[in-house]
C-alpha atoms as a PDB file:
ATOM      1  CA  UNK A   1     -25.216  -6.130   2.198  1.00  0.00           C
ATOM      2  CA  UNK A   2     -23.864  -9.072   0.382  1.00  0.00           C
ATOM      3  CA  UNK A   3     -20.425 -10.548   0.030  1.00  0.00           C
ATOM      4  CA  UNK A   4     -17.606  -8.252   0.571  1.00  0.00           C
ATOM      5  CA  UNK A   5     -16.587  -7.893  -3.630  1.00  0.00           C
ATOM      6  CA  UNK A   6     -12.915  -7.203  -2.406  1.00  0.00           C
ATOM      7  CA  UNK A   7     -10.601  -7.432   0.507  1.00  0.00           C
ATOM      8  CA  UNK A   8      -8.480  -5.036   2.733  1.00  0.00           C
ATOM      9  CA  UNK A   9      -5.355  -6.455   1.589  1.00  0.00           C
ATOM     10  CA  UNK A  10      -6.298  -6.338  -2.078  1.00  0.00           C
ATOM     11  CA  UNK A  11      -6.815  -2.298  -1.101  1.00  0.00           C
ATOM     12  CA  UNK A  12      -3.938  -1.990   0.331  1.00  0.00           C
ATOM     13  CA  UNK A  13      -1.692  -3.588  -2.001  1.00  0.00           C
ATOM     14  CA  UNK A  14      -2.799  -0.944  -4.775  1.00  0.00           C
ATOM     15  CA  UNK A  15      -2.507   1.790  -2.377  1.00  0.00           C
ATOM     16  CA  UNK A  16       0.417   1.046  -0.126  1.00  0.00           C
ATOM     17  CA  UNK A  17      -0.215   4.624   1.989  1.00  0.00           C
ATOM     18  CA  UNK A  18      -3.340   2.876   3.384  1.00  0.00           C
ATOM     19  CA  UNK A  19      -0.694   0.254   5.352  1.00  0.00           C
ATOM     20  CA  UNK A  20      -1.689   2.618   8.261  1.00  0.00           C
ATOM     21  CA  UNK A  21      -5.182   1.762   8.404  1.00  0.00           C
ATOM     22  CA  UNK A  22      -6.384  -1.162  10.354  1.00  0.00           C
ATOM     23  CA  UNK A  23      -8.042  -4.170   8.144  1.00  0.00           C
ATOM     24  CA  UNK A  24     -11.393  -2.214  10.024  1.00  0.00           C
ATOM     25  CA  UNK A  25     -11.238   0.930   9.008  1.00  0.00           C
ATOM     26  CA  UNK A  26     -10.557  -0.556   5.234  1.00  0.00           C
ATOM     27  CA  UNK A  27     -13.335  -2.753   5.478  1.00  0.00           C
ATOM     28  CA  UNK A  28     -15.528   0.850   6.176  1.00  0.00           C
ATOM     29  CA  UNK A  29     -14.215   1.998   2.981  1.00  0.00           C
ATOM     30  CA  UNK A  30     -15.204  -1.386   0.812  1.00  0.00           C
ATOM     31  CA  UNK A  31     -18.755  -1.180   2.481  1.00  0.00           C
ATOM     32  CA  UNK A  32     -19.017   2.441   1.121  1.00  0.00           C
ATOM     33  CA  UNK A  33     -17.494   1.339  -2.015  1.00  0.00           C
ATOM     34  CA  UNK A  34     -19.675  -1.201  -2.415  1.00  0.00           C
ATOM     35  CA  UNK A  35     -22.765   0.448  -2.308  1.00  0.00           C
ATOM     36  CA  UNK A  36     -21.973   2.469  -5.339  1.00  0.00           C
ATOM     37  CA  UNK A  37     -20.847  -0.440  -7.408  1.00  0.00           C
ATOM     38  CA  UNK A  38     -23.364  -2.722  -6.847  1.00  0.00           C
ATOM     39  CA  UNK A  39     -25.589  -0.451  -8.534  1.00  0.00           C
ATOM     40  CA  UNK A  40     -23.735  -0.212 -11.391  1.00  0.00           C
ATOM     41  CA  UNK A  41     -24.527  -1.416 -14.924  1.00  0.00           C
ATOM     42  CA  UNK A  42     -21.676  -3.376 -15.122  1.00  0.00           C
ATOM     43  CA  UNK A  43     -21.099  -6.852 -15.434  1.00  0.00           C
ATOM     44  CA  UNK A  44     -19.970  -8.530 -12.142  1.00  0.00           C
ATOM     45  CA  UNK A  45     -16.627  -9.527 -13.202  1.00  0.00           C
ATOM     46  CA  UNK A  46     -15.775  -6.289 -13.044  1.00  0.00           C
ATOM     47  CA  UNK A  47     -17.203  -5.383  -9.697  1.00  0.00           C
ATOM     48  CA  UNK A  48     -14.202  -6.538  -7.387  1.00  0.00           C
ATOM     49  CA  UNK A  49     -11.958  -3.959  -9.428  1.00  0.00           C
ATOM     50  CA  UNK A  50     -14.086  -0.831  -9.253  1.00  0.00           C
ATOM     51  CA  UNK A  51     -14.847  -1.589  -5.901  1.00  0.00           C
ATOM     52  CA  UNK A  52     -10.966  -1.851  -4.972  1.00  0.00           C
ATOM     53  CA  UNK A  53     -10.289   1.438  -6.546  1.00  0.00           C
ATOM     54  CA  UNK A  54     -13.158   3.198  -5.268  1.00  0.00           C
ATOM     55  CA  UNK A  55     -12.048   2.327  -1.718  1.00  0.00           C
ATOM     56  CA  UNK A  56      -8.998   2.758  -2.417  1.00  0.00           C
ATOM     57  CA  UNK A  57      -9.965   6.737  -3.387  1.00  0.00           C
ATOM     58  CA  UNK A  58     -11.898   7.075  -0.669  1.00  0.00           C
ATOM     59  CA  UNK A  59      -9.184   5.947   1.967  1.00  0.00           C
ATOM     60  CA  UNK A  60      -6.952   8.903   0.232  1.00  0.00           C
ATOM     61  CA  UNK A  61      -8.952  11.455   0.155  1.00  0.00           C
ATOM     62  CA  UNK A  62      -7.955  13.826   3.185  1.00  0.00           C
ATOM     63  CA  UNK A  63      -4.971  11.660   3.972  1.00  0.00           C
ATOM     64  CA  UNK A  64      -1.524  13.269   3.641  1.00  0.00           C
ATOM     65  CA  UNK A  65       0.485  11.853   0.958  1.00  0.00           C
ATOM     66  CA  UNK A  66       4.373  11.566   1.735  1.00  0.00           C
ATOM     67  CA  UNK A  67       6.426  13.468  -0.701  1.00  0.00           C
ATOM     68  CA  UNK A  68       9.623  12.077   0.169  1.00  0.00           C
ATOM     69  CA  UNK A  69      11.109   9.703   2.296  1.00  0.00           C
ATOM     70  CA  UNK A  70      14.746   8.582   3.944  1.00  0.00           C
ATOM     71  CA  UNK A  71      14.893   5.089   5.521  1.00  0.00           C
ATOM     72  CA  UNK A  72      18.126   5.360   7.384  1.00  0.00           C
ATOM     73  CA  UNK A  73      17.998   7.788  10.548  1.00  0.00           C
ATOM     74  CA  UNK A  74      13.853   7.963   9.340  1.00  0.00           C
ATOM     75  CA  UNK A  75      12.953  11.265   7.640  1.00  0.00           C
ATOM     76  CA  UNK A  76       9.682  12.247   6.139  1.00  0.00           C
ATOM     77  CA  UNK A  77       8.608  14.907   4.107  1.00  0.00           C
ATOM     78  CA  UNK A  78       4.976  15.759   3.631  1.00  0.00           C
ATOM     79  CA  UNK A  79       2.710  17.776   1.079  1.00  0.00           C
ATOM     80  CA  UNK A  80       1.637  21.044   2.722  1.00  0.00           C
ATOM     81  CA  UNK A  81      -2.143  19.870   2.915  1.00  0.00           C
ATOM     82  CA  UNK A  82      -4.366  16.957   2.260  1.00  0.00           C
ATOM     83  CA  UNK A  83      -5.930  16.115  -1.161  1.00  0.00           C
ATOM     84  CA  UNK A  84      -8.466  18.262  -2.439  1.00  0.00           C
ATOM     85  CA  UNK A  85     -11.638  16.165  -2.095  1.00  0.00           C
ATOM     86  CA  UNK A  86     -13.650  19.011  -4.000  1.00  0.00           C
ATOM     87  CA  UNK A  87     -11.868  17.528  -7.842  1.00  0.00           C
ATOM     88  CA  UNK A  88     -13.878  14.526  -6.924  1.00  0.00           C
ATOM     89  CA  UNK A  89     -12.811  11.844  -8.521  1.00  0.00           C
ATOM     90  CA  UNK A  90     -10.154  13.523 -10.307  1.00  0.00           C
ATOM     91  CA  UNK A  91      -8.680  14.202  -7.167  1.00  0.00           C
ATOM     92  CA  UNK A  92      -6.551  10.883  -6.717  1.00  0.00           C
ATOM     93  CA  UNK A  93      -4.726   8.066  -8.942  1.00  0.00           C
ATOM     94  CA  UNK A  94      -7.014   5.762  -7.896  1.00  0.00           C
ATOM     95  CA  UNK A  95     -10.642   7.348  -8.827  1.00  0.00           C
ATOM     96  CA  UNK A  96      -9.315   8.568 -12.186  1.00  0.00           C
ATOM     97  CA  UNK A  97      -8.705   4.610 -12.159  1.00  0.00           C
ATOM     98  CA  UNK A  98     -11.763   3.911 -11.377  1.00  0.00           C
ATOM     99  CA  UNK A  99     -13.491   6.648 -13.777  1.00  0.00           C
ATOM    100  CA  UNK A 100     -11.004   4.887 -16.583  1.00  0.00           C
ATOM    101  CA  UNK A 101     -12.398   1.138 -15.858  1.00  0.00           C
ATOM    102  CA  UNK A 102     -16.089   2.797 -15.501  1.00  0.00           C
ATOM    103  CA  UNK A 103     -15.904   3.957 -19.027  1.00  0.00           C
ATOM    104  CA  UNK A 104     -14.439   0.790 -20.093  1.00  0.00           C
ATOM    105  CA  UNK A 105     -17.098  -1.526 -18.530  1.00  0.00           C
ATOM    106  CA  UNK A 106     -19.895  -0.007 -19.139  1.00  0.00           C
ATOM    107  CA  UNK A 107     -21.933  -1.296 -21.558  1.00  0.00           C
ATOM    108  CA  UNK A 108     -21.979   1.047 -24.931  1.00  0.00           C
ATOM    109  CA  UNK A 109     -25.175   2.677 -25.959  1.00  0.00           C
ATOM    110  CA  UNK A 110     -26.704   2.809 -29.438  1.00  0.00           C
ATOM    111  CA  UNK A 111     -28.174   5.714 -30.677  1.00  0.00           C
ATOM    112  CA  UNK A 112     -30.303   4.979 -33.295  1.00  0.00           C
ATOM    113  CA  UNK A 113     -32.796   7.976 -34.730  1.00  0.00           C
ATOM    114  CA  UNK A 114     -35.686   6.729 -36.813  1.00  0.00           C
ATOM    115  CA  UNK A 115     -37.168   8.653 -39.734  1.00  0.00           C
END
C-alpha cells in the first residue's frame, strides 16, 4: 500500500469518541479505508477527506456512543446498544459524510442518446 492519505489524529479530531483508540488501532482503520478510496474515481485531492471519514465510520460502527456526560464527580450515560452496522453507511454521521463528499466528487456522467 502506498502513503497513508490521512493520519490518526486527523481521525480523531473529526470523531473525538475515537480518543480511546490507540494511534494503532486508527491506523487499522485508515488502511481499510484506504483500500476503498484508492479505487475511487475521484480526483486525489479529495482522497485524504473520504479516507478520513470512511475511517472515521468504520471506528464507530459497534462502538457505544455516550449519550450524556457529567465532568464533576464523572458520570456517564450510554445508548442501550451499539450502532446498527446493518444501515451501512447511513448508520453514522460520518459515512453519510462520506456518501455526501462521494456524490460531490465524483465526476458527473453524460448521458447522451443518439438517433
Amino acid at each position: 500500500m502506498s502513503e497513508k492519505l490521512t493520519t490518526p489524529e486527523k481521525v480523531k479530531s473529526i470523531a473525538k469518541h475515537l480518543s480511546s483508540l490507540t494511534d494503532e488501532q486508527v491506523l487499522l482503520l485508515i488502511e481499510d479505508a484506504q483500500l476503498e478510496v484508492e479505487e475511487l474515481d475521484v480526483a486525489d485531492k479529495y482522497k485524504e477527506k473520504l479516507t478520513r471519514y470512511l475511517a472515521a465510520h468504520y471506528g464507530s460502527l459497534g462502538k457505544r456512543q455516550a449519550q450524556s456526560e457529567t465532568v464533576g464527580p464523572i458520570k456517564r450515560t450510554f445508548t442501550s446498544s451499539a450502532i446498527d452496522s446493518s444501515k451501512g453507511l447511513d448508520a453514522t454521521p460520518f459515512g453519510q459524510e462520506y456518501q455526501r463528499l462521494l456524490k460531490l466528487y465524483k465526476p458527473k456522467k453524460i448521458n447522451l442518446t443518439v438517433i
